[in-house]
PDB file of N, CA and C in Angstrom:
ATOM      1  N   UNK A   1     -18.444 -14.098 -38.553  1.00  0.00           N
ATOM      2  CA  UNK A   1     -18.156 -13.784 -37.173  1.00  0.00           C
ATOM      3  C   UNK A   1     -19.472 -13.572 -36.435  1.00  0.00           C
ATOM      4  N   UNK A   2     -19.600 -13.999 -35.420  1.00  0.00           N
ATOM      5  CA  UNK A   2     -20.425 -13.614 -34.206  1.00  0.00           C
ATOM      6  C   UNK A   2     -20.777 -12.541 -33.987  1.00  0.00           C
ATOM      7  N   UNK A   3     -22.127 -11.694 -33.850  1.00  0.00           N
ATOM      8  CA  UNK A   3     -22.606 -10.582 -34.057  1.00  0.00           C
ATOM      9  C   UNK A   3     -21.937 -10.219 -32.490  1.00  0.00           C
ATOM     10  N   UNK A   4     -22.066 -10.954 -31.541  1.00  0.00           N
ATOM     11  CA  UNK A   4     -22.100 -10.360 -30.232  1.00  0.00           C
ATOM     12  C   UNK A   4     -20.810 -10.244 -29.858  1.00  0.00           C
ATOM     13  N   UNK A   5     -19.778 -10.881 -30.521  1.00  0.00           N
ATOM     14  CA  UNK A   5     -18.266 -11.254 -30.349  1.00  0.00           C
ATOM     15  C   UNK A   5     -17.671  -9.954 -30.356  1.00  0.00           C
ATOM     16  N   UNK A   6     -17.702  -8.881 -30.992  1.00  0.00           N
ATOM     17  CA  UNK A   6     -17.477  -7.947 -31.472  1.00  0.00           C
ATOM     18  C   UNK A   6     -17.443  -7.091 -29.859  1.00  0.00           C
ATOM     19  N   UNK A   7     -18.787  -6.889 -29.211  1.00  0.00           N
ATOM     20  CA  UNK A   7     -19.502  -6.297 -28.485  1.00  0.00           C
ATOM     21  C   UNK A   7     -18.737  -6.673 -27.192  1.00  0.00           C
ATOM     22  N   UNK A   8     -18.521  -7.801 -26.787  1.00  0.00           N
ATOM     23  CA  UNK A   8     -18.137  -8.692 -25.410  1.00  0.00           C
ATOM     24  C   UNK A   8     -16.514  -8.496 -25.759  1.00  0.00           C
ATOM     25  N   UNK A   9     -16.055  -8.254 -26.539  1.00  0.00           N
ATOM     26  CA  UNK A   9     -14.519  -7.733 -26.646  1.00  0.00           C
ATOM     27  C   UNK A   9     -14.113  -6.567 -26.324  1.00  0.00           C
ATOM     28  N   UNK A  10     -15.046  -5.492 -26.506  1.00  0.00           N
ATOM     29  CA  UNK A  10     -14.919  -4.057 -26.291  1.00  0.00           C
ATOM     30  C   UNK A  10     -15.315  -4.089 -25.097  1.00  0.00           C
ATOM     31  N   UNK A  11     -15.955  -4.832 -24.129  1.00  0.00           N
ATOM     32  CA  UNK A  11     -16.401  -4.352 -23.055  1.00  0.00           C
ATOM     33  C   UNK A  11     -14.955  -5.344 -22.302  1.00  0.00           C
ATOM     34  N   UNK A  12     -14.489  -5.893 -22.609  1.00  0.00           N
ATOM     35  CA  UNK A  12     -13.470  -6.882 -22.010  1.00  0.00           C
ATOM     36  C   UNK A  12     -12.238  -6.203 -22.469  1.00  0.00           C
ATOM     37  N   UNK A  13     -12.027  -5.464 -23.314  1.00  0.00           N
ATOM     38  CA  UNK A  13     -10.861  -4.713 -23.425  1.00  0.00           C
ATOM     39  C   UNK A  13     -10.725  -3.582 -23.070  1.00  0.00           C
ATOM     40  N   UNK A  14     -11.679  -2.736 -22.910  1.00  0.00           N
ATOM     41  CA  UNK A  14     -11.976  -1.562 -22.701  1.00  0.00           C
ATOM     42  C   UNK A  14     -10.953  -1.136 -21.277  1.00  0.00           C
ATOM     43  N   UNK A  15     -11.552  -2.138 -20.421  1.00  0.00           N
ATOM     44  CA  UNK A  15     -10.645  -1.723 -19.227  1.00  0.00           C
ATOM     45  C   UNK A  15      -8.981  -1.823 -18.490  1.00  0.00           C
ATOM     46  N   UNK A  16      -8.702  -2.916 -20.292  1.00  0.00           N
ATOM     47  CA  UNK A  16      -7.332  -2.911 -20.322  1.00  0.00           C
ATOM     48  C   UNK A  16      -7.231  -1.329 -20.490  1.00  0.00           C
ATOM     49  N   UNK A  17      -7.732  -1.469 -22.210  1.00  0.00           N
ATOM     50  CA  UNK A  17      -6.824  -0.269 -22.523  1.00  0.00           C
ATOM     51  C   UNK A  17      -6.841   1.052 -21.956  1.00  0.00           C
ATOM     52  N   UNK A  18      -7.948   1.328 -21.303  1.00  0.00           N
ATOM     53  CA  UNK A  18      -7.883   2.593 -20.407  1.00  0.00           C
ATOM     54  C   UNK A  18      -7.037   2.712 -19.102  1.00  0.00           C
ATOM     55  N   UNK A  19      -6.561   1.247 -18.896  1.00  0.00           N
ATOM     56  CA  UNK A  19      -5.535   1.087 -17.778  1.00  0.00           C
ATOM     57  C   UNK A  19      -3.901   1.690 -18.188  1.00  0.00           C
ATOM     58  N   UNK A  20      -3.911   1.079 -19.771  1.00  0.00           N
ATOM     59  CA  UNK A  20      -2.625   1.836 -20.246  1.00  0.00           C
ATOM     60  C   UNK A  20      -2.682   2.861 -20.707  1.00  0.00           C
ATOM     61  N   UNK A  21      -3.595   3.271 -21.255  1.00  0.00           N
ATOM     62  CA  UNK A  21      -3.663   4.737 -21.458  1.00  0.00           C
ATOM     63  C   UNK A  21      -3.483   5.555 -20.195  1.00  0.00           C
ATOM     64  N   UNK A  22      -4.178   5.236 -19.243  1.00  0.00           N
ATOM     65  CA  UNK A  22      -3.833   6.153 -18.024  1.00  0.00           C
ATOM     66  C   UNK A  22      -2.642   5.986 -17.557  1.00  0.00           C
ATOM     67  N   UNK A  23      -1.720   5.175 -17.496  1.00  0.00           N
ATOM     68  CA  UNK A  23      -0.688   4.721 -16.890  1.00  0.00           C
ATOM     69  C   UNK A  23       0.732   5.534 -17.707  1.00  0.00           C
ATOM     70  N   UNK A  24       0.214   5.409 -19.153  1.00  0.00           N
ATOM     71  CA  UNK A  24       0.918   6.514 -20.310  1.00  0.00           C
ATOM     72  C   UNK A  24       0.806   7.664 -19.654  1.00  0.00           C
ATOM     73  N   UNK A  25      -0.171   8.592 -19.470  1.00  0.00           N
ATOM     74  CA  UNK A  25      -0.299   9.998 -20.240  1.00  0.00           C
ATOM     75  C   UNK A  25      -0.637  10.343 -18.921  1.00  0.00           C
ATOM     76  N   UNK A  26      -1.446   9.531 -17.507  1.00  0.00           N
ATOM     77  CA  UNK A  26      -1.689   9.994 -16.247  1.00  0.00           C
ATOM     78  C   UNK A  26      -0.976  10.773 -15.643  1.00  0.00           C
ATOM     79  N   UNK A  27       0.173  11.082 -15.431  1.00  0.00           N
ATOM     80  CA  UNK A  27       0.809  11.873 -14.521  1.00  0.00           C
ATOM     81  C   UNK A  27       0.759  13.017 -15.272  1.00  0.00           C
ATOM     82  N   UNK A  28       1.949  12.955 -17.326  1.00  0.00           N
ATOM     83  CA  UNK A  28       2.001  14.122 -17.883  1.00  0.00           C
ATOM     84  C   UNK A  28       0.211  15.513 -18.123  1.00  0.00           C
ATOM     85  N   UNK A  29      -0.549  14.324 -17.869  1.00  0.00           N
ATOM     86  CA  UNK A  29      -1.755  15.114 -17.755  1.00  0.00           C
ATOM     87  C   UNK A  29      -2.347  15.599 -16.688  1.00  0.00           C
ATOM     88  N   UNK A  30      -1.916  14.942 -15.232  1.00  0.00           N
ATOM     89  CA  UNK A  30      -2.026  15.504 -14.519  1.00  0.00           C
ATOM     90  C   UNK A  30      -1.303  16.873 -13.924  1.00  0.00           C
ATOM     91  N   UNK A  31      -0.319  16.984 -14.266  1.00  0.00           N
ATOM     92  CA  UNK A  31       0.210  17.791 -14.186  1.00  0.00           C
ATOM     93  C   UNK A  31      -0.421  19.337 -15.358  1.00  0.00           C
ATOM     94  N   UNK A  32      -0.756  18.950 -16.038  1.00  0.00           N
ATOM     95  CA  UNK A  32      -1.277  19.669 -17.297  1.00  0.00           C
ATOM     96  C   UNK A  32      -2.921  20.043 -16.721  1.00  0.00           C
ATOM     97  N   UNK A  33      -3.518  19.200 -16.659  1.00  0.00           N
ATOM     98  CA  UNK A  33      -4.711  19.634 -15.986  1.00  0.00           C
ATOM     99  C   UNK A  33      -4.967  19.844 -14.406  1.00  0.00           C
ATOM    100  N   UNK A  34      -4.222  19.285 -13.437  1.00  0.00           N
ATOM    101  CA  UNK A  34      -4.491  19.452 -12.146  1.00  0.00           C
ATOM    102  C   UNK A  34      -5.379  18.718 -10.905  1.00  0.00           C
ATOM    103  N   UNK A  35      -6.331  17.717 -12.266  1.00  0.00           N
ATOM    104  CA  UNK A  35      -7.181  17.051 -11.529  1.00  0.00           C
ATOM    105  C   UNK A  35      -7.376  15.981 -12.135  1.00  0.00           C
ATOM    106  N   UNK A  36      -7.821  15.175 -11.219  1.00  0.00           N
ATOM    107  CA  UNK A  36      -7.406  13.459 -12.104  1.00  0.00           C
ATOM    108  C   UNK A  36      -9.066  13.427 -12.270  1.00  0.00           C
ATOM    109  N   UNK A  37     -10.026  14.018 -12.419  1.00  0.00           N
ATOM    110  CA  UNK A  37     -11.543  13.927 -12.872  1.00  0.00           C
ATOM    111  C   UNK A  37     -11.130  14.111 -14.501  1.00  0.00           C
ATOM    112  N   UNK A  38     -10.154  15.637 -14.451  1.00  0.00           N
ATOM    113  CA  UNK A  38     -10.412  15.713 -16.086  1.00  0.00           C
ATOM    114  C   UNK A  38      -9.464  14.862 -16.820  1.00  0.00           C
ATOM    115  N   UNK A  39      -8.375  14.188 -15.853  1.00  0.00           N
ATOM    116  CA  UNK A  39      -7.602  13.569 -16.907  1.00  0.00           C
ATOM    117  C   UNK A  39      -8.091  12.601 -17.006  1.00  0.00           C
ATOM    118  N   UNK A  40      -9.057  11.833 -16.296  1.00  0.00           N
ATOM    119  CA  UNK A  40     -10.103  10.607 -16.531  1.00  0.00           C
ATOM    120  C   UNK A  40     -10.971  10.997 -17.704  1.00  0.00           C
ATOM    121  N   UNK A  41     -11.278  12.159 -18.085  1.00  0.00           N
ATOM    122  CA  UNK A  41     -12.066  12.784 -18.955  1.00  0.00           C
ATOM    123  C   UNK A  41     -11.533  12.555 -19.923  1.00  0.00           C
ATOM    124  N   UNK A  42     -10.145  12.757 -19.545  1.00  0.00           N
ATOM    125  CA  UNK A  42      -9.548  13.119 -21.551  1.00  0.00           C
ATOM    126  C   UNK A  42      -9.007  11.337 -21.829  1.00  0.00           C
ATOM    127  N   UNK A  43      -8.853  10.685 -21.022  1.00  0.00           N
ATOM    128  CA  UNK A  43      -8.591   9.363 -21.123  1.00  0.00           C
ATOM    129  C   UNK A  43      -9.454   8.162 -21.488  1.00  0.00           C
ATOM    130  N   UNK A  44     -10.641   8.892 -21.107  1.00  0.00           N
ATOM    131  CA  UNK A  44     -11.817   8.130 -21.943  1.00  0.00           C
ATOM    132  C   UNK A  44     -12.437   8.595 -23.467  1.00  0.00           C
ATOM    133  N   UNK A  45     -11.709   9.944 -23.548  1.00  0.00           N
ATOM    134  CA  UNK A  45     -12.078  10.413 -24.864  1.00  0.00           C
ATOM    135  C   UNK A  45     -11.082   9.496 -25.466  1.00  0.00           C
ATOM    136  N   UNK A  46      -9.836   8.925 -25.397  1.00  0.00           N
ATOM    137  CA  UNK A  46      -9.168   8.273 -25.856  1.00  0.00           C
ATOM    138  C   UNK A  46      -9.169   6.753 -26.194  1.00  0.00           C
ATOM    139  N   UNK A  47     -10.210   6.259 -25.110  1.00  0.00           N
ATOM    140  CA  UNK A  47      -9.962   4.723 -24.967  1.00  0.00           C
ATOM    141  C   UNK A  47     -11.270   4.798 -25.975  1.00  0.00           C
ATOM    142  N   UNK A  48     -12.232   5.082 -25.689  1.00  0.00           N
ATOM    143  CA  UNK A  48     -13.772   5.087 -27.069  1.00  0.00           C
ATOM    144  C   UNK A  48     -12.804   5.033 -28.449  1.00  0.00           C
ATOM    145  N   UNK A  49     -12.380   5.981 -29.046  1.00  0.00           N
ATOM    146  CA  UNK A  49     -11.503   5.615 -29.913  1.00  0.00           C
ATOM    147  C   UNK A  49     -10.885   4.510 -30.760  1.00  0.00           C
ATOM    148  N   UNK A  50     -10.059   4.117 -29.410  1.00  0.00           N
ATOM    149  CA  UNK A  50      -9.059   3.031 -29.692  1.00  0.00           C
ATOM    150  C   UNK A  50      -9.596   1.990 -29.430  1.00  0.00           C
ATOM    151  N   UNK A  51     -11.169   1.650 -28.451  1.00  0.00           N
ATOM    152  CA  UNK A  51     -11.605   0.563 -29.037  1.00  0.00           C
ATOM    153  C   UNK A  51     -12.435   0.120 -30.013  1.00  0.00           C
ATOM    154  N   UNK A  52     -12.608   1.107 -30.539  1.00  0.00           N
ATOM    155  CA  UNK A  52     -12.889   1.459 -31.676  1.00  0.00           C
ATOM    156  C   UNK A  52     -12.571   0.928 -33.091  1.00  0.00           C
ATOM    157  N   UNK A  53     -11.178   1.485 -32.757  1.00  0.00           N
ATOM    158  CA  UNK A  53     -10.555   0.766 -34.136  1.00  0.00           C
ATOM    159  C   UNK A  53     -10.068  -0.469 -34.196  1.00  0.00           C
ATOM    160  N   UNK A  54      -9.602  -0.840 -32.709  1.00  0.00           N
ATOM    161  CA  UNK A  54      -9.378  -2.560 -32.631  1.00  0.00           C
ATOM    162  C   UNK A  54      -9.984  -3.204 -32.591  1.00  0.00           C
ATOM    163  N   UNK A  55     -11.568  -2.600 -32.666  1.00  0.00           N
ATOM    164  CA  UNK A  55     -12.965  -4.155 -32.979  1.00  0.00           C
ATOM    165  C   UNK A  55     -12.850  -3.904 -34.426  1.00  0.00           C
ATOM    166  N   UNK A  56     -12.723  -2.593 -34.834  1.00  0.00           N
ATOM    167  CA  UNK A  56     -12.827  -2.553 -36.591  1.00  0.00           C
ATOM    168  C   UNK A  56     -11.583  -3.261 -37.011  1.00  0.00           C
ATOM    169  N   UNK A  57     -10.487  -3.512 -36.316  1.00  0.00           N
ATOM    170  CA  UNK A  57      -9.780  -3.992 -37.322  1.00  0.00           C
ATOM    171  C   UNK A  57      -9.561  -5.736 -36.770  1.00  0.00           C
ATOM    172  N   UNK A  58     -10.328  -6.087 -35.761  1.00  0.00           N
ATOM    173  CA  UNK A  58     -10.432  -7.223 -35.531  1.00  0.00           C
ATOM    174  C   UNK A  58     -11.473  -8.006 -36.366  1.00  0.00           C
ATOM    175  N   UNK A  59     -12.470  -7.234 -37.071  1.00  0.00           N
ATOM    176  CA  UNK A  59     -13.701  -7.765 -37.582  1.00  0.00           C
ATOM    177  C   UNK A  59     -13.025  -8.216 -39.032  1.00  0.00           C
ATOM    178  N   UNK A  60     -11.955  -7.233 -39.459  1.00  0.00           N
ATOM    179  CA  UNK A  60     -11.690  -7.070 -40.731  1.00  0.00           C
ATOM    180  C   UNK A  60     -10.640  -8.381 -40.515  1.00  0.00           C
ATOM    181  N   UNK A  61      -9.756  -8.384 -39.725  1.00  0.00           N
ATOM    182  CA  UNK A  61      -8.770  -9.592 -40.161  1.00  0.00           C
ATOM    183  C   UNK A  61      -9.615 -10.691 -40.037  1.00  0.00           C
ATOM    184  N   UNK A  62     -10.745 -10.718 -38.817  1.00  0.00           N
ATOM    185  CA  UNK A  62     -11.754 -12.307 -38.757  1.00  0.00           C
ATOM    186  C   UNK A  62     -12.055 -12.528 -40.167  1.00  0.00           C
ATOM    187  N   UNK A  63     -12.586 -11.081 -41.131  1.00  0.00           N
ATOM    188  CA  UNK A  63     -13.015 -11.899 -42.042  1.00  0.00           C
ATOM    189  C   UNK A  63     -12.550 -12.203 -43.362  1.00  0.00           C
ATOM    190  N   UNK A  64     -10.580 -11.557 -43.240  1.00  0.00           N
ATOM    191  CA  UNK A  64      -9.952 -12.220 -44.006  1.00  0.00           C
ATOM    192  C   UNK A  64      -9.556 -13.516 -43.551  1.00  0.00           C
ATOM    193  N   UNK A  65      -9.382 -13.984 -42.539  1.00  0.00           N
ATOM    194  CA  UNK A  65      -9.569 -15.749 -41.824  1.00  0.00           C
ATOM    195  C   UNK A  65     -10.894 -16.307 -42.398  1.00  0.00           C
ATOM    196  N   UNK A  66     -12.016 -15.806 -42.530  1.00  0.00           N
ATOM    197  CA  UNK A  66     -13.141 -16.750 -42.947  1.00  0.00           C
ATOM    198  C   UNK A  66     -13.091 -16.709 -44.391  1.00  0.00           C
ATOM    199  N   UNK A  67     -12.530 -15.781 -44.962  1.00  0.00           N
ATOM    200  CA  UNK A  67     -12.660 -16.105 -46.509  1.00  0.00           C
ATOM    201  C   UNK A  67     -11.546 -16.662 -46.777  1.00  0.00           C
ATOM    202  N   UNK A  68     -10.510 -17.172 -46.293  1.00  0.00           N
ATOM    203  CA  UNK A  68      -9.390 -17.955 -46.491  1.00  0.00           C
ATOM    204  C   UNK A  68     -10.410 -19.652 -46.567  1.00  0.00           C
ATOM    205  N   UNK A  69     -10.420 -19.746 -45.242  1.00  0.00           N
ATOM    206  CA  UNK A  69     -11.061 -21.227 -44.982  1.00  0.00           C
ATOM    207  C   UNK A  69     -12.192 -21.644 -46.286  1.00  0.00           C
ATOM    208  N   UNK A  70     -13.010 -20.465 -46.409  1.00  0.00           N
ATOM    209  CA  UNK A  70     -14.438 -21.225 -47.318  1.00  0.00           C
ATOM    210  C   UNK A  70     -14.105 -20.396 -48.842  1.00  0.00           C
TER     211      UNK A  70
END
């Protein structure tokens, strides 16, 4: 796999998934915190995370696909 592939996915997904994450948990947290600064706060503690594990587990299925082929 592409060293940079990895990198240009997280920055291209990133702003999905913080779109659904906020769209999830935005109101019940607003209501919980009061201000949409901190629920932006706690929503990015969330999206780092989760893109996180979907480049790790994107790297891992790429490279059960490349050891299939060769």
């Amino acid at each position: 796999m592409k060293t940079g592939l990895p990198v240009m996915l997280g920055i291209v997904w990133s702003p999905i998934i913080w779109m659904t994450i906020s769209s999830a948990l935005g109101n019940p947290l607003f209501s919980l915190f009061g201000s949409w600064a901190a629920v932006q706060l706690v929503v990015l503690a969330c999206v780092v995370p989760a893109v996180y594990v979907l480049l790790r587990l994107f790297v891992r299925i790429g490279d059960k696909f490349h050891d299939i082929r060769h």
